[in-house]
Protein backbone atom coordinates (compact mmCIF):
# COMPACT_ATOMS: atom_id res chain seq x y z
CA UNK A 1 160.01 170.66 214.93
CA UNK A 2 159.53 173.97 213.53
CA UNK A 3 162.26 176.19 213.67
CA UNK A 4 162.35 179.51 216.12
CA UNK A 5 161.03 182.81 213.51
CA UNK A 6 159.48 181.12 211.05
CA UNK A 7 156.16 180.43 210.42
CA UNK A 8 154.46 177.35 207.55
CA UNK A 9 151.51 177.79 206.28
CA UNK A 10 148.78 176.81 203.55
CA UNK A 11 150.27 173.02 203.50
CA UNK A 12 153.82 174.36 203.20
CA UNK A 13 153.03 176.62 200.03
CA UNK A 14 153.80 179.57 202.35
CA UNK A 15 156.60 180.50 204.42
CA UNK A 16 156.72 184.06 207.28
CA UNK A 17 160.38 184.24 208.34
CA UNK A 18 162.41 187.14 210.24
CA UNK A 19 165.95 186.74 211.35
CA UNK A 20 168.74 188.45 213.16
CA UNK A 21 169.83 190.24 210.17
CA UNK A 22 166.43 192.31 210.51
CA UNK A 23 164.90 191.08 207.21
CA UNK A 24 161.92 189.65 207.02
CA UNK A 25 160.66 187.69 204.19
CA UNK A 26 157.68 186.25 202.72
CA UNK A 27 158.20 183.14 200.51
CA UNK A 28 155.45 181.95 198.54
CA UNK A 29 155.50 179.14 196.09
CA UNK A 30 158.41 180.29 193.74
CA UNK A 31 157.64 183.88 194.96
CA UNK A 32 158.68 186.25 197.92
CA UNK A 33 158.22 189.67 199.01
CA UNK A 34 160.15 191.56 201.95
CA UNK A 35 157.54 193.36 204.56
CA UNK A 36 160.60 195.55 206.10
CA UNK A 37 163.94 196.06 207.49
CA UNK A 38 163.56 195.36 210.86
CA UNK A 39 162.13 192.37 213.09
CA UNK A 40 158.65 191.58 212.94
CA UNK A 41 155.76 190.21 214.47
CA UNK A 42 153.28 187.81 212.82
CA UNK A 43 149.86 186.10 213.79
CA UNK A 44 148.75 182.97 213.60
CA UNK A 45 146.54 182.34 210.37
CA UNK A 46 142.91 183.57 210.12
CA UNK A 47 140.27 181.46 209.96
CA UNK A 48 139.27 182.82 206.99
CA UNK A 49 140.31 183.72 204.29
CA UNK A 50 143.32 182.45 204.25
CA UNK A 51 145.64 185.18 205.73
CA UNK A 52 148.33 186.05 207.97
CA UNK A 53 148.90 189.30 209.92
CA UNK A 54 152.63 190.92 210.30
CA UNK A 55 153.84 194.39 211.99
CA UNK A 56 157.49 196.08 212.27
CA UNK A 57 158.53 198.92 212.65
CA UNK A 58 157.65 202.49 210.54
CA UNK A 59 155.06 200.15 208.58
CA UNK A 60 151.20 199.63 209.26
CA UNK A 61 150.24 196.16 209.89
CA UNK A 62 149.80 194.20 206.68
CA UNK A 63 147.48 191.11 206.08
CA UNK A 64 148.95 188.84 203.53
CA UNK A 65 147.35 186.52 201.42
CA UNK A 66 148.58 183.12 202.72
CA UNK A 67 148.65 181.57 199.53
CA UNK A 68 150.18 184.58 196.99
CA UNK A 69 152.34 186.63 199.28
CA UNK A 70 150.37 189.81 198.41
CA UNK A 71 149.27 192.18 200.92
CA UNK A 72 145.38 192.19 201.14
CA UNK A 73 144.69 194.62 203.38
CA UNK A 74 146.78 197.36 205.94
CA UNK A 75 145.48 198.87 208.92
CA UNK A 76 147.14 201.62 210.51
CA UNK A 77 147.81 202.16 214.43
CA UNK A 78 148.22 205.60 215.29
CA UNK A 79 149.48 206.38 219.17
CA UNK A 80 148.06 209.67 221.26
CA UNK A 81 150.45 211.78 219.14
CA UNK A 82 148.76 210.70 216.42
CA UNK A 83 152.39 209.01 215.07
CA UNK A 84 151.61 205.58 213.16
CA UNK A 85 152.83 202.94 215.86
CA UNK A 86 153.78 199.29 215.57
CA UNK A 87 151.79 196.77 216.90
CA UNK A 88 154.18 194.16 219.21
CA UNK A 89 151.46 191.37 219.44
CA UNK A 90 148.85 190.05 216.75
CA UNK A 91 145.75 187.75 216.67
CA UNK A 92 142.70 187.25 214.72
CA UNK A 93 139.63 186.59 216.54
CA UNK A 94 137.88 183.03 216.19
CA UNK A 95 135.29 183.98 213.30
CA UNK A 96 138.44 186.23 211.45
CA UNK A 97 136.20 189.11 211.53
CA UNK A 98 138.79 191.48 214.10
CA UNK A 99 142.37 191.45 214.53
CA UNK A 100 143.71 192.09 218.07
CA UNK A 101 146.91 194.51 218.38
CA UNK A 102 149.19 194.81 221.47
CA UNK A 103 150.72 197.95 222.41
CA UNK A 104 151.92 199.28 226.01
CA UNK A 105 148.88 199.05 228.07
CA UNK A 106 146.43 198.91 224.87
CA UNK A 107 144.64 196.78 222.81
CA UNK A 108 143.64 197.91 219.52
CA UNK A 109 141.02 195.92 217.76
CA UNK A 110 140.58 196.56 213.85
CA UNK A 111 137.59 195.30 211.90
CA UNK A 112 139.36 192.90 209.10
CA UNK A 113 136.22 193.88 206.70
CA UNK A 114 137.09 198.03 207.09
CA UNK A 115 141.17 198.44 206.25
CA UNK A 116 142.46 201.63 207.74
CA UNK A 117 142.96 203.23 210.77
CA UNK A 118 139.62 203.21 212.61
CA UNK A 119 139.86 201.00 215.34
CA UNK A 120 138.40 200.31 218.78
CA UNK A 121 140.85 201.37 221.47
CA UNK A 122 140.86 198.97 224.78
CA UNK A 123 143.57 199.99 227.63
CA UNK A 124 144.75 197.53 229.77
CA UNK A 125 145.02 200.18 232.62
CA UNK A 126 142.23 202.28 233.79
CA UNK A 127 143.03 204.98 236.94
CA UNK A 128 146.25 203.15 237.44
CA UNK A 129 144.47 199.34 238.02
CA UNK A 130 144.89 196.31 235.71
CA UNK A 131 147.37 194.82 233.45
CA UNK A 132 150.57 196.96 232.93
CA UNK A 133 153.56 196.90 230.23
CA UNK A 134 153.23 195.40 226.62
CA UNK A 135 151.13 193.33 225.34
CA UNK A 136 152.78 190.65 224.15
CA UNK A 137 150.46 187.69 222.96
CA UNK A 138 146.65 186.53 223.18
CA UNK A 139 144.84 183.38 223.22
CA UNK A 140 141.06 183.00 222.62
CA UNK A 141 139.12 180.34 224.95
CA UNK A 142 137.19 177.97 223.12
CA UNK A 143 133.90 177.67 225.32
CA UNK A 144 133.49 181.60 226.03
CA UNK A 145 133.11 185.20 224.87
CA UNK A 146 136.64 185.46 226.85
CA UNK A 147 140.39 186.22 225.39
CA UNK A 148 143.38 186.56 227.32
CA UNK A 149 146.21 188.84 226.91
CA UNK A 150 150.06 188.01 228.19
CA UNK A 151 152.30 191.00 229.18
CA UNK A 152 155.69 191.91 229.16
CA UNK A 153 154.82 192.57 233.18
CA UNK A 154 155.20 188.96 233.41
CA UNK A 155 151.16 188.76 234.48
CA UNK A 156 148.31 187.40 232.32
CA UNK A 157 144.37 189.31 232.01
CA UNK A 158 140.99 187.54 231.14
CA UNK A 159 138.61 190.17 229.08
CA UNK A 160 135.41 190.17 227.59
CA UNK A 161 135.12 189.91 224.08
CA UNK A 162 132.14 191.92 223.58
CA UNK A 163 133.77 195.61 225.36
CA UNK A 164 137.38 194.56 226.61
CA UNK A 165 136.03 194.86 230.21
CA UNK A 166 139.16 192.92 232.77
CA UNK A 167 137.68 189.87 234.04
CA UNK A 168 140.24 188.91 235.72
CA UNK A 169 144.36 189.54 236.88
CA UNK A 170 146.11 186.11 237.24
CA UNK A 171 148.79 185.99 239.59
CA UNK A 172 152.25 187.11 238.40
CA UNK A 173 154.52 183.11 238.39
CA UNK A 174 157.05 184.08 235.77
CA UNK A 175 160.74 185.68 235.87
CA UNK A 176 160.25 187.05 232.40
CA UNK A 177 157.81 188.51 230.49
CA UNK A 178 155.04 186.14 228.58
CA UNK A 179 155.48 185.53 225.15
CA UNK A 180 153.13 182.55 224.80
CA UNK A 181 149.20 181.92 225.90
CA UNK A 182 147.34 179.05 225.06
CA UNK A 183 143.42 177.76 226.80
CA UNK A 184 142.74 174.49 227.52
CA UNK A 185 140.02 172.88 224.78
CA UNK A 186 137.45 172.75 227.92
CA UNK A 187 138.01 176.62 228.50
CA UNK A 188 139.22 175.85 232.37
CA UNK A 189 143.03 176.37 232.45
CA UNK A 190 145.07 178.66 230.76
CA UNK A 191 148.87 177.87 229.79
CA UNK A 192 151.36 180.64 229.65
CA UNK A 193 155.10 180.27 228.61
CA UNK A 194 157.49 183.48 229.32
CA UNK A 195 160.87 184.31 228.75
CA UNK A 196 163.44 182.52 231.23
CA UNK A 197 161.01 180.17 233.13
CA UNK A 198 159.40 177.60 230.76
CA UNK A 199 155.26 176.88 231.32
CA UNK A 200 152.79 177.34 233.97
CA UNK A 201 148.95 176.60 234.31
CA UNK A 202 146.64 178.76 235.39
CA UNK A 203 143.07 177.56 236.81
CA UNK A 204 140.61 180.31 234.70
CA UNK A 205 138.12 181.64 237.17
CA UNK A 206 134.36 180.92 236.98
């Protein structure tokens, strides 16, 4: 069983670790390279090529190469003060070609083929309706042009791919906030694992 922080990848050629001690490392074959000095967040891989995003603090997000430790590309989240922001959640989109960023009550989606920070801005909350607090992890279904976003709010949202639009608020049956999302391979159930309660599934609507 993997262990808690770390991530393998590229048949165990590459290693994404952060600890306690607020380092975070990249180890790759007999090299490694340090992407801060504070916690951070990584994806899962991308689908191609063969990368992996990270964000902490004070530093833009980075894709690495998964099999060199170099940093391919950066992209650069910038709040309404126009102050470069970190990103607390990260996914690549099925094809690789966008990488979704959480924030409070925003998703940022980046084109992986444009580094920099032009981005399309999606908030979660529109005249005070929708899905509050951070956005802490996403999950793509397999069957649809859906994704799903988990909150710190302890409540999970179904959007479009295509504009971000809210399909759908499922109901709020965690005591923590969500740090895991994960769709059934037929589309029809969505899993969600939070912070002090372990899983639940959630029936995705029609």
């Amino acid at each position: 069983m993997r262990k808690p922080g770390t991530t393998p990848y590229a048949e165990k050629r590459i290693l994404f670790s952060s600890s306690s001690s607020r380092n975070c490392d990249i180890t790759a074959c007999r090299s490694s390279a340090s992407i801060g000095n504070t916690q951070a967040s990584f994806s899962e891989p991308a689908p191609r090529p063969s990368g992996l995003a990270s964000s902490s603090r004070d530093n833009p997000v980075h894709v690495w190469d998964a099999f060199y430790g170099k940093v391919r590309a950066s992209f650069r989240p910038y709040n309404h003060l126009d102050e470069l922001t970190a990103a607390h959640s990260l996914c690549f989109s099925p094809d690789g070609e966008q990488l979704y960023c959480g924030f409070e009550k925003m998703v940022r989606v980046f084109c992986t083929e444009r580094p920099g920070r032009d981005c399309e801005e999606r908030p979660t909350v529109v005249k005070k309706q929708g899905q509050s607090g951070i956005i802490s992890c996403f999950a793509f279904s397999p069957c649809q042009s859906v994704y799903a976003c988990g909150s710190y709010s302890r409540c999970a949202g179904l959007y479009s791919c295509q504009d971000g639009t809210l399909l759908a608020l499922l109901p709020t049956r965690h005591h923590g906030g969500l740090t895991h999302l994960l769709f059934s391979p037929d589309g029809n159930y969505l899993y969600t694992g939070g912070r002090k309660v372990g899983a639940r599934t959630e029936a995705c609507p029609k």
